[in-house]
N, C-alpha and C. Protein backbone atom coordinates (compact mmCIF):
# COMPACT_ATOMS: atom_id res chain seq x y z
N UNK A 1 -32.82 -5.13 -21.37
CA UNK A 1 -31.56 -5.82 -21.58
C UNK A 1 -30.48 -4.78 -21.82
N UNK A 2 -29.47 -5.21 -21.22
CA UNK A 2 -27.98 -3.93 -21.50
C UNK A 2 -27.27 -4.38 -22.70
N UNK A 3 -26.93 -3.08 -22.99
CA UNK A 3 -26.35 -3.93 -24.47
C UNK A 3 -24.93 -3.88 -24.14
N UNK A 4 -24.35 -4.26 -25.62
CA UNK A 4 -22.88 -4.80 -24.61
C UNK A 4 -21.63 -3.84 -24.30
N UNK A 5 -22.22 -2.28 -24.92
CA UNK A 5 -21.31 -0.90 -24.47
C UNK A 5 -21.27 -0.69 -22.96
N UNK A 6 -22.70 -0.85 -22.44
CA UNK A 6 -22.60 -0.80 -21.39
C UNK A 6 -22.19 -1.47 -20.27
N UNK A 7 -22.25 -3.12 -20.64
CA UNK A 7 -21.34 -3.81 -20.08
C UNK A 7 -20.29 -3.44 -19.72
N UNK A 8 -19.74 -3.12 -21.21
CA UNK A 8 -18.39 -3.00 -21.33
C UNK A 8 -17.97 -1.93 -20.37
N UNK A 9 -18.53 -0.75 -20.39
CA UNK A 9 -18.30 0.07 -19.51
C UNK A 9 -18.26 0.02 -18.03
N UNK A 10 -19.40 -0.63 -18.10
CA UNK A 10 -19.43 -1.39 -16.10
C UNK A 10 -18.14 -2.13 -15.94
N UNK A 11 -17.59 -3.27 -17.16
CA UNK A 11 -16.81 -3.69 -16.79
C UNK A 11 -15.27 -2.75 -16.25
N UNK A 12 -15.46 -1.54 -17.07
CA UNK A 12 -14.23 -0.71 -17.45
C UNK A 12 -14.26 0.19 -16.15
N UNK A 13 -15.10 0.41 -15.44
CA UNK A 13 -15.20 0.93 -14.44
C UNK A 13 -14.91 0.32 -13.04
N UNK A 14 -15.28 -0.51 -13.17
CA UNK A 14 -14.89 -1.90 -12.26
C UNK A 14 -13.52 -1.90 -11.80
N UNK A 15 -13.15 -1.95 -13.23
CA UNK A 15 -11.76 -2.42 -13.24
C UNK A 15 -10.80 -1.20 -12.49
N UNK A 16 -11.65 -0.11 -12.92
CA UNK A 16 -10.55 0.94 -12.41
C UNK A 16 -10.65 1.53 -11.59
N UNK A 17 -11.67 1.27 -10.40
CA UNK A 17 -11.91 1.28 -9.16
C UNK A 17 -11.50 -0.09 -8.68
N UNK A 18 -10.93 -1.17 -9.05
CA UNK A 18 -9.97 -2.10 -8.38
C UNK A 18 -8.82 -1.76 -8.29
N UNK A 19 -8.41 -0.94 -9.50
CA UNK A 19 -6.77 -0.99 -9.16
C UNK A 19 -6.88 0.21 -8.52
N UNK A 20 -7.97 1.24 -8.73
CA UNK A 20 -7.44 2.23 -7.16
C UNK A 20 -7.25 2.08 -6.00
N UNK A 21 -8.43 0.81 -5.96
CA UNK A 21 -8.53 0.17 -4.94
C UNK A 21 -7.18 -0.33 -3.95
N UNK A 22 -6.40 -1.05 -5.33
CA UNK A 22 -5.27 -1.75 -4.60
C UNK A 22 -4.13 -1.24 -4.64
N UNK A 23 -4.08 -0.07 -5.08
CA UNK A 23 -3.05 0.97 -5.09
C UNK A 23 -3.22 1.53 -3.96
N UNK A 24 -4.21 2.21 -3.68
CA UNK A 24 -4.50 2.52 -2.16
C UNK A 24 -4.32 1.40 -0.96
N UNK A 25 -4.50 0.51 -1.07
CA UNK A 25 -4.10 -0.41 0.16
C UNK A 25 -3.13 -0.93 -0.02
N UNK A 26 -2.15 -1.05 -1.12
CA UNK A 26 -0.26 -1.57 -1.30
C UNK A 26 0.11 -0.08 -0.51
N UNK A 27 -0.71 1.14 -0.89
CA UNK A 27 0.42 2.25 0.25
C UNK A 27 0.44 2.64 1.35
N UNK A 28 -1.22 2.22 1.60
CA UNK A 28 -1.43 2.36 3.08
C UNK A 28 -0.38 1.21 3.99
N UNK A 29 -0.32 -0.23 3.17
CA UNK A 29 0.03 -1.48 4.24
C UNK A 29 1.37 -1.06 4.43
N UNK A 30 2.04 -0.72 3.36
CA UNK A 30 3.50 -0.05 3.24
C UNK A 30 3.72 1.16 4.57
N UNK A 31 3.00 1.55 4.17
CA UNK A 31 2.77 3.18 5.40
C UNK A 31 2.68 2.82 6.95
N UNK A 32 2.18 1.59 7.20
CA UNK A 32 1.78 1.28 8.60
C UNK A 32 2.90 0.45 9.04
N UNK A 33 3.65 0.09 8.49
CA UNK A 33 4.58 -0.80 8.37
C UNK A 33 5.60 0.67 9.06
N UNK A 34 5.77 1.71 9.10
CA UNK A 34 6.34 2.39 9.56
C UNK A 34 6.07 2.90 11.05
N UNK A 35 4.74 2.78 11.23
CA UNK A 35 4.27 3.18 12.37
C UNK A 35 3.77 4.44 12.45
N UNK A 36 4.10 5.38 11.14
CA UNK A 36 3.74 6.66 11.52
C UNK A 36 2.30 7.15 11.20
N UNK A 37 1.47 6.26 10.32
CA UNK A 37 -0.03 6.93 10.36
C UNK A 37 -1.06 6.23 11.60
N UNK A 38 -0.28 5.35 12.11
CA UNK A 38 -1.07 4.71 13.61
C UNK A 38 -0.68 5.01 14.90
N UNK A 39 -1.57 5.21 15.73
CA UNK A 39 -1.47 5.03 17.51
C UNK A 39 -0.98 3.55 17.92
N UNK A 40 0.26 4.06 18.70
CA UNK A 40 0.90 2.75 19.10
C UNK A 40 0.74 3.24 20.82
N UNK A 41 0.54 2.57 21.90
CA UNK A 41 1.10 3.18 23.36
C UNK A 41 0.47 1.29 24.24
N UNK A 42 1.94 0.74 24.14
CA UNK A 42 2.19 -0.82 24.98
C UNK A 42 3.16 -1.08 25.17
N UNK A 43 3.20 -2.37 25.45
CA UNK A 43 4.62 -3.07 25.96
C UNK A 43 4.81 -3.62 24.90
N UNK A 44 6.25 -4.81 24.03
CA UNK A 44 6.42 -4.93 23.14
C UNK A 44 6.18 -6.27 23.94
N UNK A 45 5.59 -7.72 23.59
CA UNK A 45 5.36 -8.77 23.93
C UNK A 45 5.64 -9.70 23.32
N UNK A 46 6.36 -9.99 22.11
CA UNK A 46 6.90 -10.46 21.06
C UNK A 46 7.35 -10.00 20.03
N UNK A 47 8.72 -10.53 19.64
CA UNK A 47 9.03 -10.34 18.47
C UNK A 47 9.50 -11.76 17.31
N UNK A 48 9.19 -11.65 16.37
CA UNK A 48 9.53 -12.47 14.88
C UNK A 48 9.94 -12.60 13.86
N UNK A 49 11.10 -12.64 13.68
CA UNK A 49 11.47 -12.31 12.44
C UNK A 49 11.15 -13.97 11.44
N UNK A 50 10.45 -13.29 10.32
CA UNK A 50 10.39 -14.58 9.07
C UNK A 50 11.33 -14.13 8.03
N UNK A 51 12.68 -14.91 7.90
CA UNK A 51 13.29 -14.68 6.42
C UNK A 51 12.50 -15.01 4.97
N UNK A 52 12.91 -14.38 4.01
CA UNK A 52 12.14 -14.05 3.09
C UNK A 52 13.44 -14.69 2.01
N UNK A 53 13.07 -14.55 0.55
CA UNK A 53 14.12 -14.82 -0.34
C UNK A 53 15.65 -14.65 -0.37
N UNK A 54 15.55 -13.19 -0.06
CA UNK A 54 17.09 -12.76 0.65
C UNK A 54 17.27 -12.46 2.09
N UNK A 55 17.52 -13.31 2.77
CA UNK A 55 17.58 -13.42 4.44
C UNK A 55 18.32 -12.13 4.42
N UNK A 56 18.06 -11.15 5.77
CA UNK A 56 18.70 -9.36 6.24
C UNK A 56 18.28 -8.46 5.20
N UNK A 57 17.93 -9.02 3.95
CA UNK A 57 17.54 -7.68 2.97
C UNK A 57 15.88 -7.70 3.34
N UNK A 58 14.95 -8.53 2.90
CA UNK A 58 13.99 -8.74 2.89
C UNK A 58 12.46 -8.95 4.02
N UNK A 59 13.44 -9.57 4.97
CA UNK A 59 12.85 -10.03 6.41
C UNK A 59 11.56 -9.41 6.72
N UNK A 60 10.40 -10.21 6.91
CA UNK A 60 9.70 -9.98 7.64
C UNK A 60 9.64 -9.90 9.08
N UNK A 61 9.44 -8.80 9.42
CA UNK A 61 9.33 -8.56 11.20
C UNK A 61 8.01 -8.26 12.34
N UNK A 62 7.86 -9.22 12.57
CA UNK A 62 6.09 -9.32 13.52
C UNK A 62 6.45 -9.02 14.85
N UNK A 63 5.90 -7.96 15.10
CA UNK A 63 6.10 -7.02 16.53
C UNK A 63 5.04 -7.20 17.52
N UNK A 64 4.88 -7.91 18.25
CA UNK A 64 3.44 -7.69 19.03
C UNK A 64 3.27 -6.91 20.29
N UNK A 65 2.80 -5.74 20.17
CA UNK A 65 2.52 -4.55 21.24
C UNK A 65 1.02 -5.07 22.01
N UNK A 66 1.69 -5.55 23.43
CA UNK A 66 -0.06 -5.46 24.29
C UNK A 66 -0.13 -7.20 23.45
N UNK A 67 0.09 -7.87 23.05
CA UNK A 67 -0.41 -8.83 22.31
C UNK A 67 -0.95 -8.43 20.74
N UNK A 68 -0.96 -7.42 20.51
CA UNK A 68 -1.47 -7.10 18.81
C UNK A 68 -0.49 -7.29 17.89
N UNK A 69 -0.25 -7.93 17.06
CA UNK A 69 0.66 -8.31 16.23
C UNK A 69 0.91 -7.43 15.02
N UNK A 70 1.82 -6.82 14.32
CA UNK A 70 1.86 -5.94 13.47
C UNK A 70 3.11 -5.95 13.16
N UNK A 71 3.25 -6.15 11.19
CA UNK A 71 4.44 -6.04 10.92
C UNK A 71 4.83 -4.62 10.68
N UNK A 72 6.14 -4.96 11.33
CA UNK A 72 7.09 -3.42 11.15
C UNK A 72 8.31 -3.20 9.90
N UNK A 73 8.09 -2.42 9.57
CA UNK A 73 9.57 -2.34 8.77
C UNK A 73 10.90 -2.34 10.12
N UNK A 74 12.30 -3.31 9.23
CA UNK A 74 13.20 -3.56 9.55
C UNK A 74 13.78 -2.70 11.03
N UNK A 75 13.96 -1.45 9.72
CA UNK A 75 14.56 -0.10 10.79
C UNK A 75 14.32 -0.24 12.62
N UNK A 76 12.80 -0.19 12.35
CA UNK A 76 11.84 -0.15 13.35
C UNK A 76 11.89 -1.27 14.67
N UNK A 77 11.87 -2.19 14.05
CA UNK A 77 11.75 -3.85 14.67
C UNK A 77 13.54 -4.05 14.96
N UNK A 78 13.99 -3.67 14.51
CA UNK A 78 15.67 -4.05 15.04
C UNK A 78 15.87 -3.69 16.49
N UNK A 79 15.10 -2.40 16.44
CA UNK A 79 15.81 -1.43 17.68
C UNK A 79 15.19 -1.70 19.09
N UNK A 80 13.96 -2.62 18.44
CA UNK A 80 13.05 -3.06 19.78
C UNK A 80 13.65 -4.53 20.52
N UNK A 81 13.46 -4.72 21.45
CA UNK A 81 13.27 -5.76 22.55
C UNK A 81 12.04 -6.13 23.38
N UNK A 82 11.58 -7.67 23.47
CA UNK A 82 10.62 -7.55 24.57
C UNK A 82 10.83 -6.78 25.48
N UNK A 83 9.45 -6.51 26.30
CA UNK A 83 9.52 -5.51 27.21
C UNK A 83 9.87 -4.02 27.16
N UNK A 84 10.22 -3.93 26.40
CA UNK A 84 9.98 -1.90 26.08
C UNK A 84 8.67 -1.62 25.82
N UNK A 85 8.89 -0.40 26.46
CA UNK A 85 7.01 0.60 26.33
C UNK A 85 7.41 1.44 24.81
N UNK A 86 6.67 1.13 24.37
CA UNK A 86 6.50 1.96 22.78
C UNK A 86 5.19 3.05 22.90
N UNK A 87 5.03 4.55 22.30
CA UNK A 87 4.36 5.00 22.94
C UNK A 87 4.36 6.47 21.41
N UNK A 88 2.95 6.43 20.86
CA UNK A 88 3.44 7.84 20.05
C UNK A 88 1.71 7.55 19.43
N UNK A 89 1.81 8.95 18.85
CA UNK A 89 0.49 9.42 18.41
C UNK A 89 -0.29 9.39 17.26
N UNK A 90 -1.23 8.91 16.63
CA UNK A 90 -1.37 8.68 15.43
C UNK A 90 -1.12 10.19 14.26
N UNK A 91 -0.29 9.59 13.48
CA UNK A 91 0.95 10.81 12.08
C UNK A 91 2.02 11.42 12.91
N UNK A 92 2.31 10.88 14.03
CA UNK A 92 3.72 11.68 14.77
C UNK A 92 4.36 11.01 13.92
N UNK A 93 5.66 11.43 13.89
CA UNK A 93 6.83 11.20 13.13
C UNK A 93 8.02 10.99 14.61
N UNK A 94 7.81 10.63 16.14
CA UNK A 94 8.65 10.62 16.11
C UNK A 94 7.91 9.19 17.53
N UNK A 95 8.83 8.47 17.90
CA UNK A 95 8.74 7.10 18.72
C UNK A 95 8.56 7.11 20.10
N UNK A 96 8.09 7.27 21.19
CA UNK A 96 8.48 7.07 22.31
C UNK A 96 9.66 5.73 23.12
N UNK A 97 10.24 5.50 22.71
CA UNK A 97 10.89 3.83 23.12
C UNK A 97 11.80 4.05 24.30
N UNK A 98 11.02 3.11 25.57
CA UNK A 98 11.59 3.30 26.95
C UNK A 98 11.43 4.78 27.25
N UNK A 99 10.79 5.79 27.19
CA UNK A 99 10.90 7.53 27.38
C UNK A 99 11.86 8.66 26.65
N UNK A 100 12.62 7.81 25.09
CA UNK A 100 13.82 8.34 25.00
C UNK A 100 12.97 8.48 23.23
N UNK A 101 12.80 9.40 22.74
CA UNK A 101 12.39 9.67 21.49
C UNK A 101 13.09 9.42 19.98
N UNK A 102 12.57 8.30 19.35
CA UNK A 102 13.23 8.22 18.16
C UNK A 102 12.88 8.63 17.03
N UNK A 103 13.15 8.97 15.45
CA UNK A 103 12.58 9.63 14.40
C UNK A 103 11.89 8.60 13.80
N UNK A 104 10.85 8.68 13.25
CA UNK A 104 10.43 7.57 12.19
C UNK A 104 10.50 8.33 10.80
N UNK A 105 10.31 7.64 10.01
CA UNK A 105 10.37 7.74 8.71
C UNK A 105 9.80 6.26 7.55
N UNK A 106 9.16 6.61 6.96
CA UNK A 106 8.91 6.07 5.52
C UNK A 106 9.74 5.48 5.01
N UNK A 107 10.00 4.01 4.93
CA UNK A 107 10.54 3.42 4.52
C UNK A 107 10.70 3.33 2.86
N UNK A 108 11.92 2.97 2.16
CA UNK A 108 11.95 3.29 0.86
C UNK A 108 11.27 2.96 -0.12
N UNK A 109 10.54 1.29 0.38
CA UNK A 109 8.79 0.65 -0.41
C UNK A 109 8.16 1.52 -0.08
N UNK A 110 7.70 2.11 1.23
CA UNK A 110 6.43 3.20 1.26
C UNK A 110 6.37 4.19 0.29
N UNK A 111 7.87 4.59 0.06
CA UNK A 111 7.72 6.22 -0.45
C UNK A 111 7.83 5.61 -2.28
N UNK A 112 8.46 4.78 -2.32
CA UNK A 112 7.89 4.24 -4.03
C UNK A 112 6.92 3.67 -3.79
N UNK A 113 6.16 3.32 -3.13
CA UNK A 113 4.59 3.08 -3.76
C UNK A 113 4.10 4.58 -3.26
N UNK A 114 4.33 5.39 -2.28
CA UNK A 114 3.08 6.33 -2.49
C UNK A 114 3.41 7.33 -3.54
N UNK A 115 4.23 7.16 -3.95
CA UNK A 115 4.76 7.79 -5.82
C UNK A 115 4.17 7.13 -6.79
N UNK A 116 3.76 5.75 -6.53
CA UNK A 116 3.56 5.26 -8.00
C UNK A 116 1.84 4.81 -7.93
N UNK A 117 1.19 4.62 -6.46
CA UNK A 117 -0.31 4.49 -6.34
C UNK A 117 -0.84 5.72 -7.42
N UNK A 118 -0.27 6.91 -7.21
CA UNK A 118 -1.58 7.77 -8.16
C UNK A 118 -0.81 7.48 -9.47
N UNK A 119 -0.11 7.33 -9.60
CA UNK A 119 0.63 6.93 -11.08
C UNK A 119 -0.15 5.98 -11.95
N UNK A 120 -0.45 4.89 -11.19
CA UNK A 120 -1.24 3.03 -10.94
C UNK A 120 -2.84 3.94 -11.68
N UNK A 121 -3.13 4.64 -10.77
CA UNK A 121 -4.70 5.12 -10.93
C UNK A 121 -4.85 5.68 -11.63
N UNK A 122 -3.50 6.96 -12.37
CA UNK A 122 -3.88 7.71 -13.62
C UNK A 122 -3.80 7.13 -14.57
N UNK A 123 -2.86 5.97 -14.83
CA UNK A 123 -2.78 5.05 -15.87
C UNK A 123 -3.91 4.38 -16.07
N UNK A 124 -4.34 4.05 -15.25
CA UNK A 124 -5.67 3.08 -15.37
C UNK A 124 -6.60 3.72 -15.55
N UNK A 125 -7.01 5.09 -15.48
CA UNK A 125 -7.78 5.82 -15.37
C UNK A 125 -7.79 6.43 -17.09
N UNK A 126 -6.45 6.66 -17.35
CA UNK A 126 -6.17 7.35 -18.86
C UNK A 126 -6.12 5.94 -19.83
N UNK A 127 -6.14 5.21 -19.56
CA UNK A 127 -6.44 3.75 -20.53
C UNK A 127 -7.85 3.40 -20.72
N UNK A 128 -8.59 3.50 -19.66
CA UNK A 128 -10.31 3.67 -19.61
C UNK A 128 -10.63 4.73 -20.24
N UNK A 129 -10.39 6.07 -20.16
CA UNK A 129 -10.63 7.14 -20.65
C UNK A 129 -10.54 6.62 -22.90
N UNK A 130 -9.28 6.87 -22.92
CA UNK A 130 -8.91 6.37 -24.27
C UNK A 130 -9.54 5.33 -24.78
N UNK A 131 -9.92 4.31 -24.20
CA UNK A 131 -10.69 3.07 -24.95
C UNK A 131 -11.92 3.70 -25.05
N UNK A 132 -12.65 4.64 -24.22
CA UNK A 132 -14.14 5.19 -24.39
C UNK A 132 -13.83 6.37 -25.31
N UNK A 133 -12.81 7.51 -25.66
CA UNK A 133 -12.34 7.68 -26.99
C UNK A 133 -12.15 7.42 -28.23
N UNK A 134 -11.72 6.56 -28.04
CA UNK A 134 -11.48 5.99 -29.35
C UNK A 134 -12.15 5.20 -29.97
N UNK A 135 -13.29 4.75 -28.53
CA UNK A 135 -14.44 3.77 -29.65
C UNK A 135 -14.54 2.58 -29.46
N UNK A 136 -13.09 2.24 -29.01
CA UNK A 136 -12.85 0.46 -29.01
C UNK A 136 -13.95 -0.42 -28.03
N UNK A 137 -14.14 -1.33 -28.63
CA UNK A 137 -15.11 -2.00 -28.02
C UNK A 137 -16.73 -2.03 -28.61
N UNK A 138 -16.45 -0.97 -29.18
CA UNK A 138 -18.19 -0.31 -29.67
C UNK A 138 -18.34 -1.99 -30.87
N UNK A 139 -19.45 -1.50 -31.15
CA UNK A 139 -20.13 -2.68 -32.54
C UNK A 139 -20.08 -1.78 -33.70
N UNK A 140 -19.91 -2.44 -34.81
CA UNK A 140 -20.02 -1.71 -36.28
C UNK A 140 -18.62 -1.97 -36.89
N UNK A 141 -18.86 -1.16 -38.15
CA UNK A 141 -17.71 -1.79 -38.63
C UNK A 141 -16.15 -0.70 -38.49
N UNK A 142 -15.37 -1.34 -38.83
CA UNK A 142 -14.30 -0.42 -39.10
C UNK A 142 -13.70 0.24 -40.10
N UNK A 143 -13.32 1.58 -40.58
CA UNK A 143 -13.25 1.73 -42.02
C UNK A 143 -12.32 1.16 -42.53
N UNK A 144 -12.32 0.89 -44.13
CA UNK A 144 -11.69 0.55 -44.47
C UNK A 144 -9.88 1.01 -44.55
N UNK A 145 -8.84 -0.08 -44.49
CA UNK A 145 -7.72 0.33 -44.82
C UNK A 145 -7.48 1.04 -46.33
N UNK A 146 -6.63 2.20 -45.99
CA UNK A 146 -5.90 2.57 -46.88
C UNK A 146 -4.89 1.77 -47.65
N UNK A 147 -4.68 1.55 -48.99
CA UNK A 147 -3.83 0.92 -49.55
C UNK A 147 -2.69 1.90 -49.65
């Protein structure tokens, strides 16, 4: 039978391989949303915009290259039209659109979350750490207060 430190610990571990977890995939989804850590090379076959809370600030934009659907950040999705060839290499930084080369860049959610993902993980990581420091959680008693 486990006793309940170790629980506790499985639980504490758990936990902080979830939020790495989801720190890592809020920066990756952010990141792809730019286009620059993926292989793109199609025709553009649809586009969608879904307004969001603040319609032009917020907008969701669904791009479908070849038929594959993928949201783009704003920047990105404005400049396109059905029927353009989109065309670039997976981590280029720069676009093929119609044969005429554009810059990409990291949108301003990407680059605050990939600032604050290891931030997310050291916190969570130094809060696990400290609770197995300090004891908390353990059984027994606590000393007494000082008057």
């Amino acid at each position: 039978m486990r006793s309940p430190e170790t629980a506790r610990r499985g639980a504490v571990a758990l936990l902080l391989v979830a939020v790495v977890l989801f720190a890592a995939l809020a920066a990756w989804s952010l990141a792809v949303r730019s286009t620059i850590p993926i292989p793109l090379d199609g025709t553009v076959t649809s586009i969608e915009t879904r307004q969001e809370k603040h319609p032009g600030v917020d907008d969701v934009w669904l791009v479908a290259i070849d038929g594959d659907q993928r949201q783009l950040d704003s920047e990105i999705a404005e400049g396109l039209s059905v029927g353009d060839h989109v065309a670039k290499e997976r981590w280029d930084t720069r676009l093929e659109l119609n044969g005429e080369a554009r810059s990409l860049h990291l949108s301003d959610d990407s680059r605050a979350m990939l600032f604050l993902a290891p931030i997310l993980a050291l916190t969570a990581a130094a809060l696990a750490l400290r609770q197995r420091w300090s004891g908390a959680g353990t059984t027994g008693s606590h000393p007494p207060a000082k008057s």
